[in-house]
C-alpha atoms as a PDB file:
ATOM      1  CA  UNK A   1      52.205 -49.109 -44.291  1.00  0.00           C
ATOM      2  CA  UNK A   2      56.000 -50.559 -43.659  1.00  0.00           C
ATOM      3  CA  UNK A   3      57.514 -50.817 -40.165  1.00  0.00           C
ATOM      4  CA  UNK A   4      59.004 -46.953 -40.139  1.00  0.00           C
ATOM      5  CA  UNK A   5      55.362 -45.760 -41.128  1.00  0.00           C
ATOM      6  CA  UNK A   6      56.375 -44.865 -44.382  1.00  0.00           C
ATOM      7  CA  UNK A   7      52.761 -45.221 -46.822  1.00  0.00           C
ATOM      8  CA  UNK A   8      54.328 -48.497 -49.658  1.00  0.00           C
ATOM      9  CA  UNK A   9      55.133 -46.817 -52.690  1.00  0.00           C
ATOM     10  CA  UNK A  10      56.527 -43.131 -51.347  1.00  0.00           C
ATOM     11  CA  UNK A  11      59.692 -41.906 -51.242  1.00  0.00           C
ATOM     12  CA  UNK A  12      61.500 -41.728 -47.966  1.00  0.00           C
ATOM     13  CA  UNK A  13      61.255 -37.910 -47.251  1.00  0.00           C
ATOM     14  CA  UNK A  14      65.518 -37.887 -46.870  1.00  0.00           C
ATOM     15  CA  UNK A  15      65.101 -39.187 -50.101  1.00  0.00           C
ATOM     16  CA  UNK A  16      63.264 -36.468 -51.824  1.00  0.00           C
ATOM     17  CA  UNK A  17      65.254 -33.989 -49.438  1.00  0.00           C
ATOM     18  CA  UNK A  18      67.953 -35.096 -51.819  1.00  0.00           C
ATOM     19  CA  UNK A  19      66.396 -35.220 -54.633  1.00  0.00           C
ATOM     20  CA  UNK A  20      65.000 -31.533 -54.226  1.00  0.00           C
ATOM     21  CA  UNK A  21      68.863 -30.400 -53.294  1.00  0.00           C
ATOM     22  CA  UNK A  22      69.909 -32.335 -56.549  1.00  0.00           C
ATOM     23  CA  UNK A  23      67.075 -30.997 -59.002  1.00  0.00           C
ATOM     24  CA  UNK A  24      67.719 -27.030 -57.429  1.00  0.00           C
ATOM     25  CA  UNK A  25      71.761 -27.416 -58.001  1.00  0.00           C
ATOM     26  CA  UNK A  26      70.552 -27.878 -61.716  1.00  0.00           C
ATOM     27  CA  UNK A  27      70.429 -31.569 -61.962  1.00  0.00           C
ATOM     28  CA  UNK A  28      67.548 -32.753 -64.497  1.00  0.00           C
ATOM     29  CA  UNK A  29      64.727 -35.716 -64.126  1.00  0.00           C
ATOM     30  CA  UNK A  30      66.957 -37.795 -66.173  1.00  0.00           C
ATOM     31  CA  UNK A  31      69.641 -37.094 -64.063  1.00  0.00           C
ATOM     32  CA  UNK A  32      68.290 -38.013 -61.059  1.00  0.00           C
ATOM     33  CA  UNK A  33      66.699 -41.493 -62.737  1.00  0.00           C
ATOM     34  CA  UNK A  34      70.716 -42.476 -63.778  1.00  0.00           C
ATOM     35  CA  UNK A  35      71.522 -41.912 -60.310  1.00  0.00           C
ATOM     36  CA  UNK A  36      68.685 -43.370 -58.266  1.00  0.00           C
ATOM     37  CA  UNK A  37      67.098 -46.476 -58.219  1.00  0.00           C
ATOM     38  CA  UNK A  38      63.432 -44.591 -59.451  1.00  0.00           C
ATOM     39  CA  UNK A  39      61.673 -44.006 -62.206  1.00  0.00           C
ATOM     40  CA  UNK A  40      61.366 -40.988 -64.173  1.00  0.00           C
ATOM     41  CA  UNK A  41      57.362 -40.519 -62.704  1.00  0.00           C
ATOM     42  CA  UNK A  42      57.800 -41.340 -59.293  1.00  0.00           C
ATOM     43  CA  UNK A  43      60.776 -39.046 -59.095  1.00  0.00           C
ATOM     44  CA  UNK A  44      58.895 -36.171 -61.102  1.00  0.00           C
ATOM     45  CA  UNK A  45      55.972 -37.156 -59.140  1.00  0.00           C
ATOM     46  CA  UNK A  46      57.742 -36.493 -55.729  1.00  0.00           C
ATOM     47  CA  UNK A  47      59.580 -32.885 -56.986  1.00  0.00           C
ATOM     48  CA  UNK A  48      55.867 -32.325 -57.215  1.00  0.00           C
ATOM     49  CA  UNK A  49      54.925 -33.115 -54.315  1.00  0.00           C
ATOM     50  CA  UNK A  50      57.667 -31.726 -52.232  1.00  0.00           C
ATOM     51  CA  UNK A  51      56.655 -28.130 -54.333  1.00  0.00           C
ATOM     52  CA  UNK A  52      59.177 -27.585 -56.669  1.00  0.00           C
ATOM     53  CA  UNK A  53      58.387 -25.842 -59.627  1.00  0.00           C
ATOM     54  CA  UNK A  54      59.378 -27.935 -62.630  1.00  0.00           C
ATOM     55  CA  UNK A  55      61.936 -25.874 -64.830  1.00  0.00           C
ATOM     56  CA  UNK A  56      60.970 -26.151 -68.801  1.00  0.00           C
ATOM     57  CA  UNK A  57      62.599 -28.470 -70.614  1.00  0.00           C
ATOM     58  CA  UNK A  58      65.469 -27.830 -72.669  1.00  0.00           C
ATOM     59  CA  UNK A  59      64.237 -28.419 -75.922  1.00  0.00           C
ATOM     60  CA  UNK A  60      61.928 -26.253 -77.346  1.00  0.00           C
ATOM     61  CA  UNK A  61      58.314 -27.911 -77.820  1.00  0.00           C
ATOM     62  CA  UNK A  62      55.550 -26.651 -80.575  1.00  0.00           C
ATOM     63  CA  UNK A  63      52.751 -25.065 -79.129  1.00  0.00           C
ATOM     64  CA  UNK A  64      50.441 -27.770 -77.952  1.00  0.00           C
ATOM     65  CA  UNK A  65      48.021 -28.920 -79.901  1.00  0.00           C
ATOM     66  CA  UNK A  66      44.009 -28.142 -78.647  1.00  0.00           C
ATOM     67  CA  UNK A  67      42.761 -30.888 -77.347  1.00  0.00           C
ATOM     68  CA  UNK A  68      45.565 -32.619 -77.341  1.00  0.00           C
ATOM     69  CA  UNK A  69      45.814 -33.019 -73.143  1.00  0.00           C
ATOM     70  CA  UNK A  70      42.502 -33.460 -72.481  1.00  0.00           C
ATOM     71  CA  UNK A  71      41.871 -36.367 -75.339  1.00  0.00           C
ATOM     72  CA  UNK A  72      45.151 -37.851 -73.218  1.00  0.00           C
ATOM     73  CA  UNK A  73      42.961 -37.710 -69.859  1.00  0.00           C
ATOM     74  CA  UNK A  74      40.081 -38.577 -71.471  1.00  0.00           C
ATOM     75  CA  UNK A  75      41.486 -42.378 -72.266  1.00  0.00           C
ATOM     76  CA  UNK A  76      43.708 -42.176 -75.474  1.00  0.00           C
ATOM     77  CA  UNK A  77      47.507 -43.221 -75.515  1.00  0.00           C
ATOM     78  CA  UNK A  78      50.608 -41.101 -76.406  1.00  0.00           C
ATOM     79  CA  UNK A  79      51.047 -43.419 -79.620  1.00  0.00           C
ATOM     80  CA  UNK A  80      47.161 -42.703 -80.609  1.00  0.00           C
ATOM     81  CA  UNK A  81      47.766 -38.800 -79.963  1.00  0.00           C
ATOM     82  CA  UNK A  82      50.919 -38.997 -82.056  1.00  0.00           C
ATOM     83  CA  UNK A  83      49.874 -40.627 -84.987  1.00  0.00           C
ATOM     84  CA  UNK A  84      46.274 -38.015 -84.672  1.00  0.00           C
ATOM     85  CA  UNK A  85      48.935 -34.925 -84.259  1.00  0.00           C
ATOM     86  CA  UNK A  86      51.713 -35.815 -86.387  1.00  0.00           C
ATOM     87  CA  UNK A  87      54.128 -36.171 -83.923  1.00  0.00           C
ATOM     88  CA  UNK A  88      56.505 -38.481 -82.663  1.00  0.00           C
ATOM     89  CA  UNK A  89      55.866 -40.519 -79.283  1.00  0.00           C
ATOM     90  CA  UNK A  90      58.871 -38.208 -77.912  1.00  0.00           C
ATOM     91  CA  UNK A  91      57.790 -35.420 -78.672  1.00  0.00           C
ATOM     92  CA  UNK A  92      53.732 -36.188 -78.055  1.00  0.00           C
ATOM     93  CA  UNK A  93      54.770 -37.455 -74.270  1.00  0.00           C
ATOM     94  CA  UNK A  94      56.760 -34.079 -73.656  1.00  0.00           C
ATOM     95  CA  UNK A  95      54.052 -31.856 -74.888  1.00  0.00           C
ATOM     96  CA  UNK A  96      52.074 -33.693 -72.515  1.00  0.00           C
ATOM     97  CA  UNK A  97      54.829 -33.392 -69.317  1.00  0.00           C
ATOM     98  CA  UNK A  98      55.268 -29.740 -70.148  1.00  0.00           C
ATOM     99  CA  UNK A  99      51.422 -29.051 -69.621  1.00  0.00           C
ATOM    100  CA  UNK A 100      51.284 -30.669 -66.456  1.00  0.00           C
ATOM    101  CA  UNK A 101      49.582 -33.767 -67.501  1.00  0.00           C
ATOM    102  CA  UNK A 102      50.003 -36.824 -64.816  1.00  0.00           C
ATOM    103  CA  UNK A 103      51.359 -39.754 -67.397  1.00  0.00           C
ATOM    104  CA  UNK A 104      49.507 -43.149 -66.757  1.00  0.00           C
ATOM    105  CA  UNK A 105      51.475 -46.226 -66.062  1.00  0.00           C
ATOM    106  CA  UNK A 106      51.719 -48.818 -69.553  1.00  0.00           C
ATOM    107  CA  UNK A 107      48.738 -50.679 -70.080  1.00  0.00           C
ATOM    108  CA  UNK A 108      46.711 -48.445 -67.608  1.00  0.00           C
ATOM    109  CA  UNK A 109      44.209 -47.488 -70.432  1.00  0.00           C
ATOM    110  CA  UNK A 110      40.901 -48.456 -70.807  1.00  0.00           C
ATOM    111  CA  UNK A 111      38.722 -49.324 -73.732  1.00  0.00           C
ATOM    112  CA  UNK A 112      35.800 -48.092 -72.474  1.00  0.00           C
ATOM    113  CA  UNK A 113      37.079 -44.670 -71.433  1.00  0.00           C
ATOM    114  CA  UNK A 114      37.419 -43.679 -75.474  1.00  0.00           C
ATOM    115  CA  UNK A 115      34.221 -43.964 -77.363  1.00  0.00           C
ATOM    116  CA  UNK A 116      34.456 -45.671 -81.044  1.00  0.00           C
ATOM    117  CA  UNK A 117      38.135 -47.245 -80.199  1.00  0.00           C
ATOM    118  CA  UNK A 118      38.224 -50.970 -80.589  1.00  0.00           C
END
């Protein structure tokens, strides 16, 4: 915990006021990223939190493959479900945004979680 209470890691909550005020005039994720020292998760990840309702993106995504989330929570990466799907890394990770799915943090992927993978 830091001196003003705040929990290490969250947003100050005049932070995500502004973010929320940003993202309802219309402003996107990527937006918001260009204009604020955060990443794309941990600003998605705090619209979320705050309960805003994610608008869809702009581009229009195929219907998502079955299976393809839960192999993604199960252990395997956005370049292994591409390659498996026949879809770009792009277009795999939006897929996976669009149905919710919490993205892991690079290299947070284990081995062991994915039976067979070397």
């Amino acid at each position: 915990m830091t001196e003003d209470g705040q929990v290490a890691g969250e947003l100050d909550s005049v932070v995500v006021a502004e973010l929320v005020e940003c993202y309802a005039a219309g402003e996107t994720i990527e937006g918001l990223v260009a204009r604020y020292p955060f990443s794309y998760r941990k600003i998605r990840t705090a619209l979320l939190d705050a309960g805003v309702t994610l608008r869809p993106p702009k581009i229009p995504l195929p219907p998502t493959p079955p299976g393809l989330a839960d192999a993604y929570r199960d252990g395997r990466t956005i370049r292994q479900l591409a390659a498996t799907y026949g879809m770009s890394y792009n277009q795999t990770r939006n897929i996976l945004l669009a149905e919710g799915v919490e993205l892991r943090s690079r290299g947070n992927f284990s081995t062991r979680r994915v039976a067979g993978m070397k």
